[in-house]
Protein backbone atom coordinates (compact mmCIF):
# COMPACT_ATOMS: atom_id res chain seq x y z
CA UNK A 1 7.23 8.02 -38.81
CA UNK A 2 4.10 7.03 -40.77
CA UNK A 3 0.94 6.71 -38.73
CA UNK A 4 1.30 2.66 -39.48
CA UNK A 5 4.79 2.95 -38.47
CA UNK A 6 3.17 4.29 -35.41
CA UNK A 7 1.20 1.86 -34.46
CA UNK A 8 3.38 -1.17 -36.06
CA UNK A 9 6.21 0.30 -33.05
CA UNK A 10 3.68 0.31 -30.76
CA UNK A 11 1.90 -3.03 -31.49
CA UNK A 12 5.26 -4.74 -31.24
CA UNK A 13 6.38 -2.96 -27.81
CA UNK A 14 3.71 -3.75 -25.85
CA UNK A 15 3.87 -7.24 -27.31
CA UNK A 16 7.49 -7.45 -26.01
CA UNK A 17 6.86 -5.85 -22.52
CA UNK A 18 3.22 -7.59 -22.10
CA UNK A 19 3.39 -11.41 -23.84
CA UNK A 20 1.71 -12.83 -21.42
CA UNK A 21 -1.07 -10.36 -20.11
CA UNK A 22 -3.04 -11.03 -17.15
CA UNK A 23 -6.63 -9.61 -16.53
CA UNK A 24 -6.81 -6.91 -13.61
CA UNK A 25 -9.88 -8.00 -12.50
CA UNK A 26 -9.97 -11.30 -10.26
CA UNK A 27 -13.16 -13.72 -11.18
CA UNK A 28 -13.33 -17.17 -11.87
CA UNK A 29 -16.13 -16.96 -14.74
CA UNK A 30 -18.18 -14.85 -16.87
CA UNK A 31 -21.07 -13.67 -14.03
CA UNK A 32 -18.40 -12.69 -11.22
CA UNK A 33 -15.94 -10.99 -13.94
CA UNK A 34 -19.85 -9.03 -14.97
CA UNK A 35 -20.30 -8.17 -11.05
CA UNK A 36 -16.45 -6.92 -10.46
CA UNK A 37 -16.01 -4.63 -13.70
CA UNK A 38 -19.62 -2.98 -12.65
CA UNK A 39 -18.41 -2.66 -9.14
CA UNK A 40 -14.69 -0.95 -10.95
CA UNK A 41 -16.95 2.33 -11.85
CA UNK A 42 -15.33 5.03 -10.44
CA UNK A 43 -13.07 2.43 -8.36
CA UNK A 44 -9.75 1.00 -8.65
CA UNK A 45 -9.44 -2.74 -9.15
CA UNK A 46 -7.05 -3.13 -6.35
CA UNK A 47 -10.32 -2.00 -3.93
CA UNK A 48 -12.43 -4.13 -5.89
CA UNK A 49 -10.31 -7.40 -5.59
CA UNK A 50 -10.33 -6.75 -1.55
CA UNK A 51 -14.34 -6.23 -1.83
CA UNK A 52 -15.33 -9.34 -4.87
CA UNK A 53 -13.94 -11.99 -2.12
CA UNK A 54 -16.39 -11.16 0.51
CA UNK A 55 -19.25 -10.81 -1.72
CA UNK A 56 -18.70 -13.95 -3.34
CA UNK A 57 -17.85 -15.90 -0.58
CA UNK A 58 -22.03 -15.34 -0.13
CA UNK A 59 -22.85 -15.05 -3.85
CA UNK A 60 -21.04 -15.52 -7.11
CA UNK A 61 -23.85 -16.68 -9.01
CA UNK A 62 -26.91 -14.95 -9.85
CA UNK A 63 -29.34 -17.71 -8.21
CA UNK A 64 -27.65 -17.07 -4.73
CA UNK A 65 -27.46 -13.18 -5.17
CA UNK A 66 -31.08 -12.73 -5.82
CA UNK A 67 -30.94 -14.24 -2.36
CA UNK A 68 -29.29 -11.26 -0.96
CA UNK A 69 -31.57 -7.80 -0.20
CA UNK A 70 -30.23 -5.00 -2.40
CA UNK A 71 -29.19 -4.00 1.23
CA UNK A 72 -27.36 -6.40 2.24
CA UNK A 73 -25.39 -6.58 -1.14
CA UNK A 74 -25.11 -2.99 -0.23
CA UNK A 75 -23.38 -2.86 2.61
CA UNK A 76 -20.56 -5.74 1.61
CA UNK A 77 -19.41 -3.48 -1.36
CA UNK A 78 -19.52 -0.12 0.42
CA UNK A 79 -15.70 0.34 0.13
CA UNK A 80 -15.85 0.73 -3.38
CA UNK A 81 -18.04 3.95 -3.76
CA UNK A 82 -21.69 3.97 -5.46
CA UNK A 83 -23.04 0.89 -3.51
CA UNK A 84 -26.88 2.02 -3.44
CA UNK A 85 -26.46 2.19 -7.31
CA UNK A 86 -24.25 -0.46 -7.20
CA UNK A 87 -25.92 -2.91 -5.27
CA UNK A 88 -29.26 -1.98 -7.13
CA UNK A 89 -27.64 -3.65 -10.53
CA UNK A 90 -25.91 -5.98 -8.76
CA UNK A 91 -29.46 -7.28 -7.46
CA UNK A 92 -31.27 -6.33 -10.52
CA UNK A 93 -28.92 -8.04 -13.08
CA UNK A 94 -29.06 -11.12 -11.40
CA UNK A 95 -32.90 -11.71 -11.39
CA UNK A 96 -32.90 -10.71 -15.52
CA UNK A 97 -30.46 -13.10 -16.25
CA UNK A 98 -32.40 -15.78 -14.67
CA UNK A 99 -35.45 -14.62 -16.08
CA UNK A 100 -34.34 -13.73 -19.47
CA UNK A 101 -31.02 -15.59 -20.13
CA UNK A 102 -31.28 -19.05 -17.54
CA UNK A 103 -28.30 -18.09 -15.67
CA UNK A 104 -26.22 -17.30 -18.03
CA UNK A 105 -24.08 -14.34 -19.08
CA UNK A 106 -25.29 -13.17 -22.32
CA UNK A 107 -22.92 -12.47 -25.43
CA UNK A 108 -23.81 -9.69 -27.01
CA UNK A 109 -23.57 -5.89 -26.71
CA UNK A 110 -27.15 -5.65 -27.12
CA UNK A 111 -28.06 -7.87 -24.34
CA UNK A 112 -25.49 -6.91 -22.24
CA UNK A 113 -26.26 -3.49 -22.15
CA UNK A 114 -29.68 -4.14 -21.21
CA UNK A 115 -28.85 -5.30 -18.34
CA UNK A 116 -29.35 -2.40 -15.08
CA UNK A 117 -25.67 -0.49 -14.72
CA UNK A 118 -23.86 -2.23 -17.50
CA UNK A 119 -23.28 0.02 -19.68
CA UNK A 120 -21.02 -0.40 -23.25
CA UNK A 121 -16.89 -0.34 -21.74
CA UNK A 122 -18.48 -2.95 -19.04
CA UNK A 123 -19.95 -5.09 -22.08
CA UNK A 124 -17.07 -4.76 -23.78
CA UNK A 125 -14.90 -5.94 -21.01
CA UNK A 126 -17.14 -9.27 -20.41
CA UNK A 127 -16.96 -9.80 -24.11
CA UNK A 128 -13.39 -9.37 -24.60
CA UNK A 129 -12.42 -11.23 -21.32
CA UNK A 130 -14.64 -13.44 -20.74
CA UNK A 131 -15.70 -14.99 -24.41
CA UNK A 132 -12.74 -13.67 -26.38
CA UNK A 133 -15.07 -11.62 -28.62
CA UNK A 134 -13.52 -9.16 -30.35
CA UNK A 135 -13.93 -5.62 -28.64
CA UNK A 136 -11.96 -2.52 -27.54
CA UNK A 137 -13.60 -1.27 -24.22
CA UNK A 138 -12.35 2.25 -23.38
CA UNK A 139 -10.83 3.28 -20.02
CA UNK A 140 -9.06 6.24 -18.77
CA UNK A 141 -6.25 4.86 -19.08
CA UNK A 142 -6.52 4.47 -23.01
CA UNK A 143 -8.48 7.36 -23.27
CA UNK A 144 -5.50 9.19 -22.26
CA UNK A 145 -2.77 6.71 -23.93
CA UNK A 146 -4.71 7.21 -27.22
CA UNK A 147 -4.65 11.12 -27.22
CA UNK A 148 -0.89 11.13 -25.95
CA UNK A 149 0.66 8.95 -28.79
CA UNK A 150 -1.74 10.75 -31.99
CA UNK A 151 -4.09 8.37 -32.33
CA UNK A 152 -7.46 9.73 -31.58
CA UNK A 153 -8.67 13.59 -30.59
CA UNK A 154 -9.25 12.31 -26.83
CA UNK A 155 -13.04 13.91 -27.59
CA UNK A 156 -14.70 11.70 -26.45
CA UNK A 157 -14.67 7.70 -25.07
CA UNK A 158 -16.77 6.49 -28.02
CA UNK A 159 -14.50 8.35 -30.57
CA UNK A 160 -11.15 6.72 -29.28
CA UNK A 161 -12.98 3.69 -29.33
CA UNK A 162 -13.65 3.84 -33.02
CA UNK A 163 -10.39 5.25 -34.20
CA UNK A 164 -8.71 2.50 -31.86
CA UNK A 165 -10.75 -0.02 -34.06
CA UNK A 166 -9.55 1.54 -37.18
CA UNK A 167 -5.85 1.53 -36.59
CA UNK A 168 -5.35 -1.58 -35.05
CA UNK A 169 -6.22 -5.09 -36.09
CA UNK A 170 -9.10 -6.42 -34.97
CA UNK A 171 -7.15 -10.24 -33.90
CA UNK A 172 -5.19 -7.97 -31.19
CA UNK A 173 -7.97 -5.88 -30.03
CA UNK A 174 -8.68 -8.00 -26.64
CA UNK A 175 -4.72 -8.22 -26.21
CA UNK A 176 -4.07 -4.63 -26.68
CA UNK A 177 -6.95 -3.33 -24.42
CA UNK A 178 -5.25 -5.14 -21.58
CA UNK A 179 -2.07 -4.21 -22.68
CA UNK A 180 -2.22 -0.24 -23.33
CA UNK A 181 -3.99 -0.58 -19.66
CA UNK A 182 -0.67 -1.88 -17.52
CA UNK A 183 1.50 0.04 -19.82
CA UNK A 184 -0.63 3.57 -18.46
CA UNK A 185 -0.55 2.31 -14.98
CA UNK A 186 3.12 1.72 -15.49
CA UNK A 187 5.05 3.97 -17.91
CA UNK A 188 2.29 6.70 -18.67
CA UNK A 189 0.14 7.40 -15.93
CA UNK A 190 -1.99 10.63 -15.82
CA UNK A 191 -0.18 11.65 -12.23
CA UNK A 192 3.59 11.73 -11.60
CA UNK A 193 4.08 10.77 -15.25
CA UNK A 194 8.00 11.01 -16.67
CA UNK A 195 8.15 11.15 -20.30
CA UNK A 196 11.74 9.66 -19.95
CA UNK A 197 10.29 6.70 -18.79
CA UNK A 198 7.66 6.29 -21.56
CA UNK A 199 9.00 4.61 -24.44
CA UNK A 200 6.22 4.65 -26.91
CA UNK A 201 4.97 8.23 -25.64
CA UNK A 202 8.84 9.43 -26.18
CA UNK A 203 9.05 8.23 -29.32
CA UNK A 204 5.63 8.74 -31.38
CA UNK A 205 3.90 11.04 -29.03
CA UNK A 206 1.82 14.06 -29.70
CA UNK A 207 3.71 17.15 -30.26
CA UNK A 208 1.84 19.28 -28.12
CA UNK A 209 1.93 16.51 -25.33
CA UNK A 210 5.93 16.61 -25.63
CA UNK A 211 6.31 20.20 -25.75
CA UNK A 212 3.90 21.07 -22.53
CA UNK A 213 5.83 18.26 -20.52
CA UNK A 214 8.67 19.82 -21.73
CA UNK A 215 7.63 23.57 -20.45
CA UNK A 216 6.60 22.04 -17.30
């Protein structure tokens, strides 16, 4: 296969096992989906989905937050690891954007990412998910995908991200970030993984990847 054969094949099956794809996160607009991917660092989104009810219930906008003490905010999102820092941008996000942007959720990369503990794959998520801006935010689990089917080095985040950009078409970027995501948690996840399982790993994967799950 040609490396656009590649991707055409896997385009088209994670089209047909993903058409309708929904968004891991739970939020209802673009300030609580902000709040729940910062609270997903180093989390899984099944904790955060237990935790984003509770704090909401007492905030989901940033005019009632900056009500909350860094504290308090604190010691609702506890179960999902690095609540002073956390909490900190939680608190801290919410008074710029009322400062700085009335309210609102900004739309850019720029002003996103000048906001305290967003950083660029939680920009990119808000952008992609919550505006439909074109992006191609970066998780583990397409960090690995990416490096197991031959389409990036798996260097570095910021160098999948651009050769993920380059190979795919920019229309399907916000689809296929959501879709490479439940087809790692699925069919190619980094633990317990079965390459007979894996379609698109099984059939354009890295040769290397193959042979050491192979030798296994």
């Amino acid at each position: 296969m040609t490396k656009q054969e590649k991707v055409a094949f896997t385009i088209q099956t994670l089209q047909e096992l993903y058409p309708t794809i929904p968004v891991p996160l739970d939020h209802k607009d673009p300030y609580t989906l902000l709040i729940a991917v910062l609270m997903s660092a180093q989390s899984t989104d099944v904790r955060v989905n237990k935790i984003t009810p509770l704090l909401f219930e007492r905030a989901d906008n940033p005019y009632d937050m900056i009500k909350l003490s860094v504290d308090e905010i604190r010691d609702i999102i506890k179960p999902v690891g690095l609540s002073p820092m956390k909490s900190k941008g939680i608190h801290g996000l919410s008074k710029i954007l009322i400062e700085e942007h009335n309210g609102e959720v900004p739309q850019t990369f720029e002003a996103l990412e000048a906001l305290p503990a967003v950083g660029h794959k939680t920009a990119g998520v808000v952008l992609s998910q919550a505006f439909g801006i074109p992006a191609f935010p970066v998780d583990t689990h397409i960090h690995r995908l990416l490096y197991r089917w031959g389409f990036s080095n798996g260097k570095s985040v910021a160098q999948t991200e651009k050769d993920a950009k380059r190979l795919f078409p920019k229309e399907l970027w916000n689809d296929l970030h959501l879709q490479i995501i439940w087809y790692g948690r699925e069919y190619s996840p980094a633990r317990g993984w079965k390459l007979e399982d894996d379609i698109i790993t099984r059939t354009i994967g890295r040769k290397s990847v193959i042979n050491a799950y192979h030798k296994k």
